[in-house]
C-alpha atoms as a PDB file:
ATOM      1  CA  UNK A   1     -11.096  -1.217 -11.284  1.00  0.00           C
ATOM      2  CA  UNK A   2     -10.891  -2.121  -8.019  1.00  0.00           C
ATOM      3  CA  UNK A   3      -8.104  -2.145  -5.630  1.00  0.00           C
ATOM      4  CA  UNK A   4      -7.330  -5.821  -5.462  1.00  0.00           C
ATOM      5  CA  UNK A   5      -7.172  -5.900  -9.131  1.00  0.00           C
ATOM      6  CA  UNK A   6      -5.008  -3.212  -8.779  1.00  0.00           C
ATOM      7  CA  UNK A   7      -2.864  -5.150  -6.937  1.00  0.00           C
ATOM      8  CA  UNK A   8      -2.764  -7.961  -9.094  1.00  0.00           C
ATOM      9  CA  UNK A   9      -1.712  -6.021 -11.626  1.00  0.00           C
ATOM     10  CA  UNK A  10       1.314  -4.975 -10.242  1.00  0.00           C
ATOM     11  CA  UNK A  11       1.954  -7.956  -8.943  1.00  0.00           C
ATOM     12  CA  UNK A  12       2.548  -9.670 -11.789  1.00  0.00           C
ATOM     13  CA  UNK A  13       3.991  -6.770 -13.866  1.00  0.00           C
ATOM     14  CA  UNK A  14       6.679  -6.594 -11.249  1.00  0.00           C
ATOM     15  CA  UNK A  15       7.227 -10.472 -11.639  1.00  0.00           C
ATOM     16  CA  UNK A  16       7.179 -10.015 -15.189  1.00  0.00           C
ATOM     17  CA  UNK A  17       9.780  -7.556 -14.932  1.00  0.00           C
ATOM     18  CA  UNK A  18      11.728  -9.521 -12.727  1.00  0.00           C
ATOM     19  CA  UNK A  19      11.639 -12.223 -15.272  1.00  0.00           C
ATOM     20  CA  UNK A  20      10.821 -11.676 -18.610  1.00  0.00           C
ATOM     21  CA  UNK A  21      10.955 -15.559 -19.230  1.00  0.00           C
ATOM     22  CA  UNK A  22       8.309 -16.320 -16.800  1.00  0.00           C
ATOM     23  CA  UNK A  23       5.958 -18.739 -17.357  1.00  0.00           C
ATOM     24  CA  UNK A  24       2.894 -16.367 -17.704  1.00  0.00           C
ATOM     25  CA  UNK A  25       0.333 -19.012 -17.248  1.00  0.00           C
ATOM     26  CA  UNK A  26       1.705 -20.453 -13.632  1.00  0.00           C
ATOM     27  CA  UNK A  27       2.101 -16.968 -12.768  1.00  0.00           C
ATOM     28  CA  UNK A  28      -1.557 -15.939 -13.634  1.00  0.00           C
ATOM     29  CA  UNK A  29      -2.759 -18.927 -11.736  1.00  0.00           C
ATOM     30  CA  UNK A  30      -0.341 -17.990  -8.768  1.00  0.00           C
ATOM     31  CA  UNK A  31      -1.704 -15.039  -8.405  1.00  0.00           C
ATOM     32  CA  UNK A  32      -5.395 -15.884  -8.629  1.00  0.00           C
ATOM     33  CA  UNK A  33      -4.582 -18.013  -5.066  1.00  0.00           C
ATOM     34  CA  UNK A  34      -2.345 -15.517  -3.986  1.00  0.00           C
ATOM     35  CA  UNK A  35      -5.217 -13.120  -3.957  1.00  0.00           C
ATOM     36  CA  UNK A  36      -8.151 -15.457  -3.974  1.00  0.00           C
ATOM     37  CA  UNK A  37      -9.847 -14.262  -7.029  1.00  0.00           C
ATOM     38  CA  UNK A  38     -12.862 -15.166  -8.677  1.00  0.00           C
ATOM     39  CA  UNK A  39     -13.157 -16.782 -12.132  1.00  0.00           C
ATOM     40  CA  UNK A  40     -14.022 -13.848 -13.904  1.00  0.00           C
ATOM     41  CA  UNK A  41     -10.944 -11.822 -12.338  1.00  0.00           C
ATOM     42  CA  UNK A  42      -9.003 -14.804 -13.374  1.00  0.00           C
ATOM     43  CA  UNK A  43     -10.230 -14.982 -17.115  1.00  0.00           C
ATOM     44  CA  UNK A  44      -9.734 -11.169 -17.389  1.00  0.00           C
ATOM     45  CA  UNK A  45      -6.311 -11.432 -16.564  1.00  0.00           C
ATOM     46  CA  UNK A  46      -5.891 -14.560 -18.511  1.00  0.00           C
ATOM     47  CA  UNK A  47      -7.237 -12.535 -21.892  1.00  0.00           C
ATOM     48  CA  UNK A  48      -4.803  -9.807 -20.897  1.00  0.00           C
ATOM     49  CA  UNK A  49      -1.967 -11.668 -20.852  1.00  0.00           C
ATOM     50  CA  UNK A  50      -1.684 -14.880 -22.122  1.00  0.00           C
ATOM     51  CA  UNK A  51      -4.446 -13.951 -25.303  1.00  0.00           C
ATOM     52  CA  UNK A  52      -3.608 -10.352 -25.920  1.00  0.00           C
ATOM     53  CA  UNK A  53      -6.795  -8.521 -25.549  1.00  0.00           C
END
């Protein structure tokens, strides 16, 4: 994994922390232009957190 993915991930884990409640969709897609990902960075994190796999 690379670093920006990396990054990501703790991104939203800390957010997710912050606030269990959060909506986990507007936070995936937050991220994505936070970072400028591509659409296969966004679908992985999109099956790891919104479809559990």
């Amino acid at each position: 994994m690379n670093k920006q993915m990396e990054d990501v991930l703790r991104y939203i884990s800390a957010e997710m922390q912050a606030d269990p409640n959060i909506n986990k969709a507007k936070l995936i897609q937050e991220a994505c232009r936070k970072f400028d990902l591509d659409p296969m960075q966004e679908e992985f994190l999109i099956n790891k957190y919104l479809m559990n796999k």
